[in-house]
Each structure stands twice: as structure tokens, then as C-alpha cells.
N, C-alpha and C. Protein backbone atom coordinates (compact mmCIF):
# COMPACT_ATOMS: atom_id res chain seq x y z
N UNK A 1 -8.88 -10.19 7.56
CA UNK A 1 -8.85 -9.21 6.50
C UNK A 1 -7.71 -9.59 5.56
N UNK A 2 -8.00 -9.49 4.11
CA UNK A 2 -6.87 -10.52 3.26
C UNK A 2 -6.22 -9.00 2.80
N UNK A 3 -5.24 -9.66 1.64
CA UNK A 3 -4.49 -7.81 0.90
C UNK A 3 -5.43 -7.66 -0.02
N UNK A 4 -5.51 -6.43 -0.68
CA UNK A 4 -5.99 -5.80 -1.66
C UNK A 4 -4.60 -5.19 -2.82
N UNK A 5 -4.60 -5.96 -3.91
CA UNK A 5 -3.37 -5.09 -4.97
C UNK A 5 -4.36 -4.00 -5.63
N UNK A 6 -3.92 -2.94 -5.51
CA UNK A 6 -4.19 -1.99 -6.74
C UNK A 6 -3.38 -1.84 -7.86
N UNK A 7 -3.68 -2.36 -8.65
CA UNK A 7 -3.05 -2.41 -10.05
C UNK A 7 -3.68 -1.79 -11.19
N UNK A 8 -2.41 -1.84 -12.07
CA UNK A 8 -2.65 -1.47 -12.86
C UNK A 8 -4.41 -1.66 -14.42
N UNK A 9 -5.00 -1.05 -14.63
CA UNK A 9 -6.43 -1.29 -14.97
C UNK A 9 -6.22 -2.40 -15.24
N UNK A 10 -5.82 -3.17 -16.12
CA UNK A 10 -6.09 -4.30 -17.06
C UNK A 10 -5.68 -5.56 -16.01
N UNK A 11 -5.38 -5.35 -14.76
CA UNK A 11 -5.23 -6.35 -14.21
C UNK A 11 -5.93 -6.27 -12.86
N UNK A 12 -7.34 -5.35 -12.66
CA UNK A 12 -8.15 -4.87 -11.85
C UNK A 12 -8.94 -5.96 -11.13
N UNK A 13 -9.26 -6.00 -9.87
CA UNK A 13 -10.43 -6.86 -9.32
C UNK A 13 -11.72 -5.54 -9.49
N UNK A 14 -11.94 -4.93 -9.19
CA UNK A 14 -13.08 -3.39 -9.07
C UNK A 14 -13.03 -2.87 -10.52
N UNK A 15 -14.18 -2.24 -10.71
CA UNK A 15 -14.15 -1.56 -12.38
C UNK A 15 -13.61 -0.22 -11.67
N UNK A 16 -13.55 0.14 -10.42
CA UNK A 16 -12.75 1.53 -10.03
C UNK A 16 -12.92 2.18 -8.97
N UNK A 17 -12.46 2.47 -8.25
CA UNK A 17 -11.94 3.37 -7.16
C UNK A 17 -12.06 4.85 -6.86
N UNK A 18 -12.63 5.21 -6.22
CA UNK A 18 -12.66 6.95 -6.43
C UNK A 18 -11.87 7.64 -5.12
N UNK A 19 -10.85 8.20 -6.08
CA UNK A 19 -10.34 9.22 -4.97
C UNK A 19 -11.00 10.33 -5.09
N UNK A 20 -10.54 10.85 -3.72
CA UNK A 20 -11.45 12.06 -3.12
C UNK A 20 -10.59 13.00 -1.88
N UNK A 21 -10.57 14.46 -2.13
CA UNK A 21 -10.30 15.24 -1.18
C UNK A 21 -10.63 14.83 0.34
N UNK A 22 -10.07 14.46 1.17
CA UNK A 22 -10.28 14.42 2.10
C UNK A 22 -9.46 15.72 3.42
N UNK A 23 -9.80 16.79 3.53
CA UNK A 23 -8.60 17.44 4.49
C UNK A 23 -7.08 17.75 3.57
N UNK A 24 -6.37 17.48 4.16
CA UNK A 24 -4.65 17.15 3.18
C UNK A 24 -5.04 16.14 2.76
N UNK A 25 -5.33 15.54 2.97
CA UNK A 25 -5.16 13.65 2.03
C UNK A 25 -5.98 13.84 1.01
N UNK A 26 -5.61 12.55 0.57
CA UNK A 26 -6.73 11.81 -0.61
C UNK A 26 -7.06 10.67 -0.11
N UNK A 27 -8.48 10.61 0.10
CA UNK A 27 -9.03 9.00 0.33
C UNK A 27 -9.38 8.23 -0.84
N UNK A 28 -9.14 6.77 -0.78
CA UNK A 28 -9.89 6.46 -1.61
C UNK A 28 -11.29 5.43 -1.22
N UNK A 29 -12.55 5.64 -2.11
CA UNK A 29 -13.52 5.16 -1.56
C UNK A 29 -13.81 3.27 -2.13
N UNK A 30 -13.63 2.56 -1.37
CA UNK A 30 -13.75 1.25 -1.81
C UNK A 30 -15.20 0.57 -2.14
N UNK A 31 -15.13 0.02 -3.13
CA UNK A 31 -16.29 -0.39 -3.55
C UNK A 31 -17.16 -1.56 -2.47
N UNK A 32 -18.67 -1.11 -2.11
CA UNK A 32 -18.83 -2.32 -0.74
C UNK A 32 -18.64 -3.13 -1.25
N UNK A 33 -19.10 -4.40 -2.26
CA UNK A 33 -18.90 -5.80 -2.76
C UNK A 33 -17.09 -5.88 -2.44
N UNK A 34 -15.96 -4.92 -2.87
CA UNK A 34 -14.97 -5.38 -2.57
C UNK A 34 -14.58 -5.57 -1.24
N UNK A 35 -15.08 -4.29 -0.16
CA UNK A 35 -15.00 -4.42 1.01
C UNK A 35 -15.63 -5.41 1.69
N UNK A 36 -16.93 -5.89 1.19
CA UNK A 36 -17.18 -7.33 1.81
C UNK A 36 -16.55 -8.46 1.57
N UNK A 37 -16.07 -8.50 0.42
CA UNK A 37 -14.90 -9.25 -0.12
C UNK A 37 -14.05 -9.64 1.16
N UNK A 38 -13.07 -8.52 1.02
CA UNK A 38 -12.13 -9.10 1.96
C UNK A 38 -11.94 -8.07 3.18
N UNK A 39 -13.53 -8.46 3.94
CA UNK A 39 -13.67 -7.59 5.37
C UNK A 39 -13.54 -6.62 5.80
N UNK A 40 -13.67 -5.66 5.24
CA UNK A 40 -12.86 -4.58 5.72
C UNK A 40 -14.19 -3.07 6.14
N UNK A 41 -13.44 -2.57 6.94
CA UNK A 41 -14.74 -1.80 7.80
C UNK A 41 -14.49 -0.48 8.31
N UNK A 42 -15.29 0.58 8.14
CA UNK A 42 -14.87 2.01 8.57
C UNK A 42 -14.35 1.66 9.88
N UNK A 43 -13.02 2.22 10.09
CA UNK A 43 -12.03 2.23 10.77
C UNK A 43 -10.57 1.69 10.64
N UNK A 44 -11.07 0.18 9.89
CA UNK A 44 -9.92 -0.50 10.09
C UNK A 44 -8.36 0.24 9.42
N UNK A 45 -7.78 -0.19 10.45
CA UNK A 45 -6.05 -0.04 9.97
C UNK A 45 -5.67 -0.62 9.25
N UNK A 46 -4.74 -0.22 7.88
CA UNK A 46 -4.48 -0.90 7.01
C UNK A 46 -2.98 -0.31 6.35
N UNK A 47 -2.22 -0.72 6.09
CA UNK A 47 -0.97 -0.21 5.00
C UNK A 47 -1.00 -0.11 3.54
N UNK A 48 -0.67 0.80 3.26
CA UNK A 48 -0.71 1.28 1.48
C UNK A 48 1.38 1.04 1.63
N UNK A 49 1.59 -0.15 0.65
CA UNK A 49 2.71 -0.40 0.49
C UNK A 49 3.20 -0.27 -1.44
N UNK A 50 4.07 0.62 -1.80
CA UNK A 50 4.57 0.70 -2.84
C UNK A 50 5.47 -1.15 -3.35
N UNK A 51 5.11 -1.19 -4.96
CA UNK A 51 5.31 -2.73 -5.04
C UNK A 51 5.57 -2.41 -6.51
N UNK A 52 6.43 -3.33 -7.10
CA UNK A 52 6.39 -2.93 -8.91
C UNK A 52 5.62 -2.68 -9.64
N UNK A 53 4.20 -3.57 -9.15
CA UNK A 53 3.23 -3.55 -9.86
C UNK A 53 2.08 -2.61 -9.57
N UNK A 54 2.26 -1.80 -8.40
CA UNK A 54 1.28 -0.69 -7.92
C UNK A 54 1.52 -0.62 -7.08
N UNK A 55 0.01 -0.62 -5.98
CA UNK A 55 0.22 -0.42 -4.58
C UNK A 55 -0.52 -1.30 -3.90
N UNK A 56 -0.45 -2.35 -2.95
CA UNK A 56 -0.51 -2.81 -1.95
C UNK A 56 -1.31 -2.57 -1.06
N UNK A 57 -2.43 -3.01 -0.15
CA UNK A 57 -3.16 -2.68 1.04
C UNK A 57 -3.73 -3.61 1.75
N UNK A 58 -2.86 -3.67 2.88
CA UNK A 58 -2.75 -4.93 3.42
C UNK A 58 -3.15 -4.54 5.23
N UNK A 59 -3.57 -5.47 5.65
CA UNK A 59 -3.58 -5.34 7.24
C UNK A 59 -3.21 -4.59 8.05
N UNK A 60 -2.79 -3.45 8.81
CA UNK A 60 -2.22 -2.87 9.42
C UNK A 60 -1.11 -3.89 10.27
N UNK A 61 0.11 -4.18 10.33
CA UNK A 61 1.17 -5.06 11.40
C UNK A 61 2.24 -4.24 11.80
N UNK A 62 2.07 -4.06 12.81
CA UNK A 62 3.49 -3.31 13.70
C UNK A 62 4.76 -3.84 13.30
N UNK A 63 4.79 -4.91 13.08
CA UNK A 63 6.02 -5.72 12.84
C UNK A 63 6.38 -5.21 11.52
N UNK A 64 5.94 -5.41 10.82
CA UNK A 64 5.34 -5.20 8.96
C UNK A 64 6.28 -3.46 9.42
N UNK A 65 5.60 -2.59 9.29
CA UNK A 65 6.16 -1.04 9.31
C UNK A 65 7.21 -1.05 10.34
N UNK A 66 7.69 -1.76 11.52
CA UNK A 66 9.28 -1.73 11.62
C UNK A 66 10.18 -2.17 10.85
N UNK A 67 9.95 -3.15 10.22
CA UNK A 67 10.59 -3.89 9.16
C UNK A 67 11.08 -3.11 7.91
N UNK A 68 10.00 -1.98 7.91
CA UNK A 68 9.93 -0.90 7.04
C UNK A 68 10.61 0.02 6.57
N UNK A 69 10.82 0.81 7.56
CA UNK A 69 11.16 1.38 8.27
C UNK A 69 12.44 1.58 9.25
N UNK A 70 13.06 0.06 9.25
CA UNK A 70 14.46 -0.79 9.12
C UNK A 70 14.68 -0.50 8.03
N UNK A 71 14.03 -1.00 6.81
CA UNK A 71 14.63 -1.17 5.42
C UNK A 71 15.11 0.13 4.80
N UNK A 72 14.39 1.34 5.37
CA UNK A 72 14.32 2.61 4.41
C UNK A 72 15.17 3.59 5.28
N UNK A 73 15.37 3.28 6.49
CA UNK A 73 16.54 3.75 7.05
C UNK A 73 17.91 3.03 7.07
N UNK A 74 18.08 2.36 6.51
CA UNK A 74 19.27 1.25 5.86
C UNK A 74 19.76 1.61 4.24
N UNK A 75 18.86 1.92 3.84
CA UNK A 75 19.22 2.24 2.05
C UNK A 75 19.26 3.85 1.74
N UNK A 76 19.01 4.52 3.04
CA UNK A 76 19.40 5.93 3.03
C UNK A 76 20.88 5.93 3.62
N UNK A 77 21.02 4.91 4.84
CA UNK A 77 22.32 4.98 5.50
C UNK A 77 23.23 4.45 4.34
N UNK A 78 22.61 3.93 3.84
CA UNK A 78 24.30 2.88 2.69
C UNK A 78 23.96 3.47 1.15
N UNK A 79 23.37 4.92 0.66
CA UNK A 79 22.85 4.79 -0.05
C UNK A 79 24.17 4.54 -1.40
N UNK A 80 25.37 5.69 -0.98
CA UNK A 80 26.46 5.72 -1.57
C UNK A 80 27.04 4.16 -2.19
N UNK A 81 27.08 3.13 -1.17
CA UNK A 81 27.37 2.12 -1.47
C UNK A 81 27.08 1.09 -2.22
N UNK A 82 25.85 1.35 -1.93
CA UNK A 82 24.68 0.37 -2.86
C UNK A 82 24.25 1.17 -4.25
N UNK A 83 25.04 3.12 -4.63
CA UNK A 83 24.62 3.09 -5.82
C UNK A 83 25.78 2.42 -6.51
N UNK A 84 27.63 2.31 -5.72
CA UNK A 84 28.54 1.40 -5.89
C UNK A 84 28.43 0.85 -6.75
N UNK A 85 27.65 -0.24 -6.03
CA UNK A 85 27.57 -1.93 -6.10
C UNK A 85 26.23 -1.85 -7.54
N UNK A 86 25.82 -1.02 -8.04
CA UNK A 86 24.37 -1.11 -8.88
C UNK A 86 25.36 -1.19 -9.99
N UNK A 87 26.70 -0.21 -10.06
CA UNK A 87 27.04 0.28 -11.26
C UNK A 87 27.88 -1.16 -12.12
């Protein structure tokens, strides 16, 4: 299963995406040609990762969301320091 970028329109693989109420969430429904694209199948695990250019959806990796999850509990712990070091 490869990544998927969601970007911004003008730099789109899909003419579009439909979100949809799901419960609390919002799903979004993937187009089949994209999902055959790059494999992907009711169930699979996957990560929605924030990125400059949008959002990210990539493989589900344990490693990947500790890493994460390291990072975002690190820049909350030092946040004082690192707004420091910005100025």
C-alpha cells in the first residue's frame, strides 16, 4: 500500500473526495480507481499525517506513531525553549 497526499486542488491526483458524517467523525470516501491505485481496502489501517502541504495518508506503522508521538510530547515538554530559540 503506497502514501496518498491530499493536497491542495490544483495539485490533486482525484477530481475529489467526499466527506461524510460518520458517528463523531468525518469519513472520507475514496475514489475506487484511486483505491485500486494504491491498494487499499475496507479495513485497512492507515495514518492521516499533518504536512505543509496538506495531509498525508500513509500505511498504518507502529514505529511511524511512536516516533510521533515522541515528537509531540517533546515540543510540548520544551515548548518555552524552542519559542526562545524561534525569536
Amino acid at each position: 500500500m503506497g502514501s496518498i497526499y491530499i493536497l491542495p486542488s490544483h495539485r490533486a491526483i482525484a477530481p475529489e473526495v467526499t466527506l461524510r458524517q460518520s458517528g463523531g467523525s468525518v469519513s472520507a470516501t475514496i475514489p475506487k480507481e484511486l483505491a485500486r491505485r494504491f491498494h487499499l481496502e475496507p479495513g485497512d489501517r492507515i495514518q492521516a499525517i499533518k504536512t505543509e502541504d496538506g495531509i498525508l495518508l500513509t500505511p498504518f506503522n507502529p514505529t511511524v506513531q511512536q516516533a510521533l508521538d515522541l515528537a509531540s510530547g517533546a515540543a510540548k515538554q520544551f515548548q518555552p525553549a524552542l519559542r526562545e530559540l524561534a525569536q
